[in-house]
Protein backbone atom coordinates (compact mmCIF):
# COMPACT_ATOMS: atom_id res chain seq x y z
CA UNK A 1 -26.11 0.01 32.33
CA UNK A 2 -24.12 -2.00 31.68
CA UNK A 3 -21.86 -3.52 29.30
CA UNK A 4 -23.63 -3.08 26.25
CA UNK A 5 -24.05 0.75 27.05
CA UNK A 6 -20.79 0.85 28.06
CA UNK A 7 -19.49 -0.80 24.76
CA UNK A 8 -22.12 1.45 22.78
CA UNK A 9 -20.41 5.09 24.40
CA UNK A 10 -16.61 3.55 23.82
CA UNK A 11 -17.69 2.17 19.75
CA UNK A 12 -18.47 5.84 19.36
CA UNK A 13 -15.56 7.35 20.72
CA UNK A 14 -13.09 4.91 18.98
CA UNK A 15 -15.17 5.41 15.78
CA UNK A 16 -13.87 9.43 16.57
CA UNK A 17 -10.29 8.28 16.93
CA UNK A 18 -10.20 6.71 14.06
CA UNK A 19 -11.04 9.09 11.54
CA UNK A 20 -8.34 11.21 12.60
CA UNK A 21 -6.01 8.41 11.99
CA UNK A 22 -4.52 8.74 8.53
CA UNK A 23 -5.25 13.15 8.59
CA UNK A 24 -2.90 12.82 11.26
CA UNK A 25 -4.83 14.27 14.42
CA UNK A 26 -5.24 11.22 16.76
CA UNK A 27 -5.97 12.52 19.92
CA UNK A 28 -3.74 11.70 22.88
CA UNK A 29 -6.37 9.27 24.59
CA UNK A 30 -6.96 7.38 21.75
CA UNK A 31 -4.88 4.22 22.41
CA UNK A 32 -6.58 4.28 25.87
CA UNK A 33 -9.79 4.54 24.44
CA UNK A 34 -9.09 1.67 22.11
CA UNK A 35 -7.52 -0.63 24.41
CA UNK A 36 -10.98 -0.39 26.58
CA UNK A 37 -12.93 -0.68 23.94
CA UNK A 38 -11.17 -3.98 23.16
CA UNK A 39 -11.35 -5.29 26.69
CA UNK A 40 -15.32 -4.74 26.35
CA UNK A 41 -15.56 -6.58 23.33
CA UNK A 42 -13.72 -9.51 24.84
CA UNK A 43 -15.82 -9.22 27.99
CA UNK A 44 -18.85 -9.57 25.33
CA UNK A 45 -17.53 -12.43 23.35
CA UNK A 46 -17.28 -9.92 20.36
CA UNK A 47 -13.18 -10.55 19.16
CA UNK A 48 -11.98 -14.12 19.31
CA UNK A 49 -9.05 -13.56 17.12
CA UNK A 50 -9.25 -16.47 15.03
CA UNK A 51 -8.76 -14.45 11.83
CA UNK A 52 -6.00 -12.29 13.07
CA UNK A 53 -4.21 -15.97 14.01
CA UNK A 54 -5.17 -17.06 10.16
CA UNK A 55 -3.60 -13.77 9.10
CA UNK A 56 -0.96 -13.80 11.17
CA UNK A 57 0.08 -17.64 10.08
CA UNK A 58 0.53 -16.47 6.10
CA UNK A 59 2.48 -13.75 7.07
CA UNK A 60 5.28 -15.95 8.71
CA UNK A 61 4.86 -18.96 6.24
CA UNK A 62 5.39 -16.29 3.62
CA UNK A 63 8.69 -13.89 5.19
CA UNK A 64 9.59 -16.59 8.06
CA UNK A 65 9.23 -20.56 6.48
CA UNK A 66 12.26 -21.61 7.37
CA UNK A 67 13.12 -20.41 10.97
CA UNK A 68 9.78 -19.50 12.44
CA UNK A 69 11.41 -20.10 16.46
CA UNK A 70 13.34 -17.04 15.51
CA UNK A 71 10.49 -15.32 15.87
CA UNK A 72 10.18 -16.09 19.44
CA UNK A 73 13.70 -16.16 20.96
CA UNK A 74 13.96 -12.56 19.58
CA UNK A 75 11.08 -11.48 20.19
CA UNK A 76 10.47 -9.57 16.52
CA UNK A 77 6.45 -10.12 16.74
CA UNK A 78 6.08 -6.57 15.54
CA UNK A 79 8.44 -7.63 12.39
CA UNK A 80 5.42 -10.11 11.37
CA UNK A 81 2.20 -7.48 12.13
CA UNK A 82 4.51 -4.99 9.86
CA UNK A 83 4.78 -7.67 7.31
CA UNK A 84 1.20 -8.73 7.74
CA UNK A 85 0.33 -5.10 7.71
CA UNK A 86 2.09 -4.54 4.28
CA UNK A 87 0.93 -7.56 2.87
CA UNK A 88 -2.43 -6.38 3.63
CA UNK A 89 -1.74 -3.09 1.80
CA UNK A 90 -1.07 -4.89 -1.64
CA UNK A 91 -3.93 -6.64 -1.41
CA UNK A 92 -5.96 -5.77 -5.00
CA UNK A 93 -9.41 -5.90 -3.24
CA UNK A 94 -10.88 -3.74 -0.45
CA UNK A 95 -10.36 -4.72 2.85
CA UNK A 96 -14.29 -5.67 4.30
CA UNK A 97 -15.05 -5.24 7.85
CA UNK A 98 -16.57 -9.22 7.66
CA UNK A 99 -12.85 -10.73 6.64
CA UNK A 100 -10.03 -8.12 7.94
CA UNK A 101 -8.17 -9.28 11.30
CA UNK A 102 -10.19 -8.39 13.97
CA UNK A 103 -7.32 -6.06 15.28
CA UNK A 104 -8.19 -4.43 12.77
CA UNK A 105 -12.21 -3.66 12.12
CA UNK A 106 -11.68 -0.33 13.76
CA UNK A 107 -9.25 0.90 11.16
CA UNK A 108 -10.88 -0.62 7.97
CA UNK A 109 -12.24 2.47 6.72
CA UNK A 110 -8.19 4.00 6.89
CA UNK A 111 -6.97 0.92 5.19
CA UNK A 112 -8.91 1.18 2.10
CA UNK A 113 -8.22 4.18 1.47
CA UNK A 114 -4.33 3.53 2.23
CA UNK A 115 -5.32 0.43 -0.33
CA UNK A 116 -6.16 2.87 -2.96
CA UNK A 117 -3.46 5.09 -2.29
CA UNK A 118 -0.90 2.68 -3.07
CA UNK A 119 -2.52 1.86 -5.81
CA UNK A 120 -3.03 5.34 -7.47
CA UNK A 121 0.62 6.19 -6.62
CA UNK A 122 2.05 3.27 -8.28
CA UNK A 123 -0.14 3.35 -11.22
CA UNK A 124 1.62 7.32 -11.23
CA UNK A 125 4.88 5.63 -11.63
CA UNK A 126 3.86 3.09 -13.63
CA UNK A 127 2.36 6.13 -16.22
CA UNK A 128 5.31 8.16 -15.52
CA UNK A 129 7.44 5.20 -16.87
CA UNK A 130 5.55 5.11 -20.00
CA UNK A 131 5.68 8.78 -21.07
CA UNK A 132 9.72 8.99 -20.33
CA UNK A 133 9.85 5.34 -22.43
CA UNK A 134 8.08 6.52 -25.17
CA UNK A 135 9.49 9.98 -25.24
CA UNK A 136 13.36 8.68 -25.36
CA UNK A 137 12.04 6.29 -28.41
CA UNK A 138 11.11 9.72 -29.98
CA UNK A 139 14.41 11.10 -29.28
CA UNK A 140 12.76 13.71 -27.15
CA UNK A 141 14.09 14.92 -23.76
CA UNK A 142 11.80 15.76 -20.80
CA UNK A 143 13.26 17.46 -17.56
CA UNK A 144 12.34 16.63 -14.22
CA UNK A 145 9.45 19.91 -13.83
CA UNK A 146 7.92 18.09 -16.87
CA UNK A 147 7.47 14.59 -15.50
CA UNK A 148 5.84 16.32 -12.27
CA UNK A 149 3.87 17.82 -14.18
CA UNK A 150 2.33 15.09 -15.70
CA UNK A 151 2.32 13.36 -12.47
CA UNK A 152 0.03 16.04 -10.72
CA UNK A 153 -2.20 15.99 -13.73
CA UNK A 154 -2.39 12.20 -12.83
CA UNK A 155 -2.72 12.50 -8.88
CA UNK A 156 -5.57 14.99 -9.70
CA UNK A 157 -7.03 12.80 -11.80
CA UNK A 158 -6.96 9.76 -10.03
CA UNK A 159 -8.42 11.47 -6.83
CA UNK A 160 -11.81 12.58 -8.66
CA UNK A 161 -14.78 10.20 -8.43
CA UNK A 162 -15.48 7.84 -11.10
CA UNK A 163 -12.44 7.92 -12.97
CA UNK A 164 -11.74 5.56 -15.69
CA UNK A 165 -8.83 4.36 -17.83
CA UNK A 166 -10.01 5.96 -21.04
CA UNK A 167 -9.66 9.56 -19.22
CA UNK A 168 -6.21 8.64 -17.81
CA UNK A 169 -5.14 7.69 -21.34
CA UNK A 170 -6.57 10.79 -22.34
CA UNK A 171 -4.64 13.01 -20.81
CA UNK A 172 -1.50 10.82 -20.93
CA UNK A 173 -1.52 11.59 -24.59
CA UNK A 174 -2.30 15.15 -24.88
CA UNK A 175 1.13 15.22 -22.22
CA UNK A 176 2.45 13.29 -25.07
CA UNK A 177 1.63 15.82 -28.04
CA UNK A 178 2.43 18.67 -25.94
CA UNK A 179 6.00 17.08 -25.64
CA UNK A 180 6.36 16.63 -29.47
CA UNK A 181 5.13 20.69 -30.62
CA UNK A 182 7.75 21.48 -28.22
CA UNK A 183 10.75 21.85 -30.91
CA UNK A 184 13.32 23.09 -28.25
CA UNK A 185 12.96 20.06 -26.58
CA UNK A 186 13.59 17.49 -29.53
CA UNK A 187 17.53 16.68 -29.91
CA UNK A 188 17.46 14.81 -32.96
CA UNK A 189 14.30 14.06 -34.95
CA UNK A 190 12.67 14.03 -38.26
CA UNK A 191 9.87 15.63 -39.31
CA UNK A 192 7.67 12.65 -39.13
CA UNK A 193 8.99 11.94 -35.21
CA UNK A 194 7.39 15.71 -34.22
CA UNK A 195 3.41 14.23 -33.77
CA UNK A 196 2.31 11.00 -32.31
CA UNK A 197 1.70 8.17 -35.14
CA UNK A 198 -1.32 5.96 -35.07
CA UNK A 199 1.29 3.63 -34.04
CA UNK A 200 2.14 5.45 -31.53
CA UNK A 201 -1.34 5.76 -30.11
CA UNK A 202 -2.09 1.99 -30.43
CA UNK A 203 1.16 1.51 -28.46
CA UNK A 204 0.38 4.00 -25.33
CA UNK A 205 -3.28 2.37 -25.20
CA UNK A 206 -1.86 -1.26 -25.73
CA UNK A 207 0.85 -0.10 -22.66
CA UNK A 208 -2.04 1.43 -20.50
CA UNK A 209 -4.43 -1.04 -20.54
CA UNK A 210 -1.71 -3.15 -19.85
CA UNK A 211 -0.08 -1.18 -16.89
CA UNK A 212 -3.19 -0.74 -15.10
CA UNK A 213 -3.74 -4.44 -13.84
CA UNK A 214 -2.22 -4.86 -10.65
CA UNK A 215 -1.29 -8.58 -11.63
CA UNK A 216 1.27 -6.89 -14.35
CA UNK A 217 5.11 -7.43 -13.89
CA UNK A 218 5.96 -4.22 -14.18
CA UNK A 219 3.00 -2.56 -12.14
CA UNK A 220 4.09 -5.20 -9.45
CA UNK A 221 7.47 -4.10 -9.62
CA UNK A 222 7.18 -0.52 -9.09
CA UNK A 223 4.90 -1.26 -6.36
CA UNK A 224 7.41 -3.78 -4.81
CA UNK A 225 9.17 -0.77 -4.55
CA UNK A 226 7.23 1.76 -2.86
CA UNK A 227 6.08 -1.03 -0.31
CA UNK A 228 9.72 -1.61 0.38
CA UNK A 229 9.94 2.18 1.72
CA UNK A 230 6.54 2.48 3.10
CA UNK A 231 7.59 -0.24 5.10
CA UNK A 232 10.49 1.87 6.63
CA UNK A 233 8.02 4.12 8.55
CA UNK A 234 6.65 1.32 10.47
CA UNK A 235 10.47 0.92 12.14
CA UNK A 236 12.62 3.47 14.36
CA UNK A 237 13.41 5.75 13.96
CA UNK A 238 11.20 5.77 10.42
CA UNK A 239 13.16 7.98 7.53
CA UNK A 240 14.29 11.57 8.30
CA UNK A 241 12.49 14.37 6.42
CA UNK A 242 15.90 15.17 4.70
CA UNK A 243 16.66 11.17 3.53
CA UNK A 244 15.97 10.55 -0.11
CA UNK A 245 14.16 7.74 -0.19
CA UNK A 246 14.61 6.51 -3.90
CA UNK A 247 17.71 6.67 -6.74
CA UNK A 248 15.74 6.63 -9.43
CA UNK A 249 13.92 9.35 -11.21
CA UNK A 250 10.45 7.42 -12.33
CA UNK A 251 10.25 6.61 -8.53
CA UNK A 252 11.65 10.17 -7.20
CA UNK A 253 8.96 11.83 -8.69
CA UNK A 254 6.21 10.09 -6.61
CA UNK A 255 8.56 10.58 -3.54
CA UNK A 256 6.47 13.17 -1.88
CA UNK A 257 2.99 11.05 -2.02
CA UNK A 258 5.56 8.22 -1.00
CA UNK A 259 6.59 9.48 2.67
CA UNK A 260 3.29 11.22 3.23
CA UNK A 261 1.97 7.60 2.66
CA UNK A 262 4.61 5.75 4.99
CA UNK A 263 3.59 8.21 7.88
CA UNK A 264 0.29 7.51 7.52
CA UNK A 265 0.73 3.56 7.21
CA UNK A 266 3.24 4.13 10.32
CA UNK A 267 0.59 6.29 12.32
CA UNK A 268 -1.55 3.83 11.86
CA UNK A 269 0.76 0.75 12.66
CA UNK A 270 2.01 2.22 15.88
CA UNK A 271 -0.88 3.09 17.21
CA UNK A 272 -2.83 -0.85 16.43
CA UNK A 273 0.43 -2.06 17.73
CA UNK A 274 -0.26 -0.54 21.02
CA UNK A 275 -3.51 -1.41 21.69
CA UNK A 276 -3.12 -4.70 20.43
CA UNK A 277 0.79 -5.57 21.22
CA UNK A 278 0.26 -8.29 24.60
CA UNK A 279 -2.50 -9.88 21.66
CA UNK A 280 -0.14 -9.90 19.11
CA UNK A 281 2.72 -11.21 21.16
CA UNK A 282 0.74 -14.24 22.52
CA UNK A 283 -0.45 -15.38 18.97
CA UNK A 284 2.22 -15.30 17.41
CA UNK A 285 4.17 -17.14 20.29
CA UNK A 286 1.77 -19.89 20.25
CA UNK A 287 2.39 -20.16 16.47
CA UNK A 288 5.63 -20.18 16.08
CA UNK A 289 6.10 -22.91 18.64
CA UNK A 290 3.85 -24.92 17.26
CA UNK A 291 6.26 -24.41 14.22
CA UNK A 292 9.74 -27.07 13.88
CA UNK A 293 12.73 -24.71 13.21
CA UNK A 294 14.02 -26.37 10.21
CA UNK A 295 10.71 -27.54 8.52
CA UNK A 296 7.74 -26.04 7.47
CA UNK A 297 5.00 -26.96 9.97
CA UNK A 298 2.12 -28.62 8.13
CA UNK A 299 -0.43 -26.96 10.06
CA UNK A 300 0.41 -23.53 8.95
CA UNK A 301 1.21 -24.87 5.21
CA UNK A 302 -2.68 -25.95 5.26
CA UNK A 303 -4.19 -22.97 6.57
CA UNK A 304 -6.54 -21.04 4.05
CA UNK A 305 -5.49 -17.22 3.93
CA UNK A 306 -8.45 -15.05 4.96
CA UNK A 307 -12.08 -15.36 2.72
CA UNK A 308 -11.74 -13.58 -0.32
CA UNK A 309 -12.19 -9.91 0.20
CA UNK A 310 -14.67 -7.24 -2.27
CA UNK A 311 -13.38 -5.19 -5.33
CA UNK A 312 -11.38 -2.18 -4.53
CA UNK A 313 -13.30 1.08 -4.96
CA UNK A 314 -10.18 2.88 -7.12
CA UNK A 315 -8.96 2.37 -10.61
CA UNK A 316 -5.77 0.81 -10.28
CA UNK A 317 -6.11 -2.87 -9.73
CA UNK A 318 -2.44 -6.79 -7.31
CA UNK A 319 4.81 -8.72 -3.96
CA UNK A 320 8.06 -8.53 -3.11
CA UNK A 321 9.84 -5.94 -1.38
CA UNK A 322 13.68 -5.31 -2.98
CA UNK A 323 15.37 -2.15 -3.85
CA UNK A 324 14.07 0.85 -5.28
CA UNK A 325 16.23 -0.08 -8.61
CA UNK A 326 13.78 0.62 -11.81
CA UNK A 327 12.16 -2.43 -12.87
């Protein structure tokens, strides 16, 4: 009765745990449960950590290449699973239970869909973007009630199964033409500016075919953005219901999906952080002093990052974390 029943009854109640992850129900016991479940697998030869080194190792040649001992004197190994963590995040391709860290095969289910998340929020902004650019070029002025509105039509949207870029653009430009028959609204304009041109069409397809690769400056910029405050609710204390967590408008109207995100990604990062924090803190200890502290240590420079991972399931397709200035 033994191990392997023993790991089969724990796999099962883990499994439980970590559905209730990102709704935000874990149950007290979960970390518990985890941390025994983790024990078992060592016992059975079933984690080795070799990927979550591999993993760990881009994460400090990428945020820490110059003073990796740093990392060890002060202790910060949480600072590179947070990085690692939010790397992961920005990833353009679903996380696969065959590739991810092994710290984190129990939560791969959570990630993806924290993957797409990010992705459908920014691609939001992105849209959101477009609409108050191309409005302002026909000297038409929105309010703020009217850029959320588009953006629930858009979070709806994006949420339903199957949904492709031709139906975003869709609706992106009926937004548009509801914006132009609208002659309160319009503070200076001819005749000719009241209905969207052919031009005009060509332009907002050009702009959304454009906006919806992930490898696109600006989609990488807005989503440089959000990760920047997402990354805030993996710290303490994380950001106060009642802090504003962007200055500018294209990025204040996604500010709701925003923290609801970053207390999911934080839920989830505390609670892999406690059942894997002794783990973490003796890889990346025997990294980093493998590591010189003013050069580069060859042996992390020539480590692979992790095999390349499947397509994301979502429609948005993509790294630097700055302010939340508009990009």
């Amino acid at each position: 009765v033994s191990t392997q029943s023993t790991w089969g009854q724990l796999k099962d109640e883990v499994d439980s745990c970590r559905r209730q992850i990102v709704a935000g129900r874990l149950k007290p016991q979960a970390v518990a449960i985890q941390q025994q479940y983790v024990s078992t697998a060592l016992a059975l030869g079933r984690f080795r950590f070799l990927r979550t080194r591999r993993w760990l190792e881009c994460a400090i040649q990428q945020h820490y290449p110059t003073h990796p001992r740093w990392l060890a004197s002060k202790r910060q190994f949480s600072d590179v699973v947070r990085e690692a963590l939010l790397d992961l995040l920005q990833t353009p391709i679903a996380v696969n239970p065959m590739v991810v860290p092994e710290t984190l095969q129990l939560d791969v289910e959570n990630l993806v869909h924290l993957q797409n998340r990010l992705q459908h929020i920014t691609l939001v902004a992105c849209i959101v973007n477009i609409v108050a650019t191309l409005c302002a070029h026909k000297r038409v002025s929105l309010r703020p009630e009217e850029l959320s509105t588009i953006a629930a039509r858009l979070n709806r949207l994006l949420q339903e199964d199957d949904t492709k870029l031709p139906a975003i653009t869709d609706v992106v430009l009926g937004f548009l033409a509801e914006c132009l028959r609208a002659p309160s609204r319009v503070v200076a304009s001819s005749p000719a500016t009241l209905a969207l041109s052919p031009q005009d069409v060509d332009m907002v397809h050009a702009m959304m075919r454009k906006t919806a690769n992930t490898d696109d400056q600006v989609f990488a910029a807005f989503r440089s953005k959000i990760i920047a405050v997402v990354g805030l609710f993996c710290r303490e204390p994380p950001p106060a219901p009642s802090t504003p967590l962007f200055t500018t408008s294209n990025l204040q109207i996604v500010e709701v999906e925003v923290r609801t995100l970053g207390m999911h990604v934080g839920q989830l990062f505390r609670n892999n952080h406690a059942v894997f924090d002794e783990y973490y803190s003796n890889i990346v200890l025997g990294i980093v002093l493998q590591c010189g502290d003013e050069e580069e240590s060859p042996s992390l420079a020539s480590q692979p990052p992790s095999a390349a991972l499947p397509p994301l399931q979502s429609e948005a397709q993509g790294s630097t974390r700055d302010s939340d200035d508009e990009p």
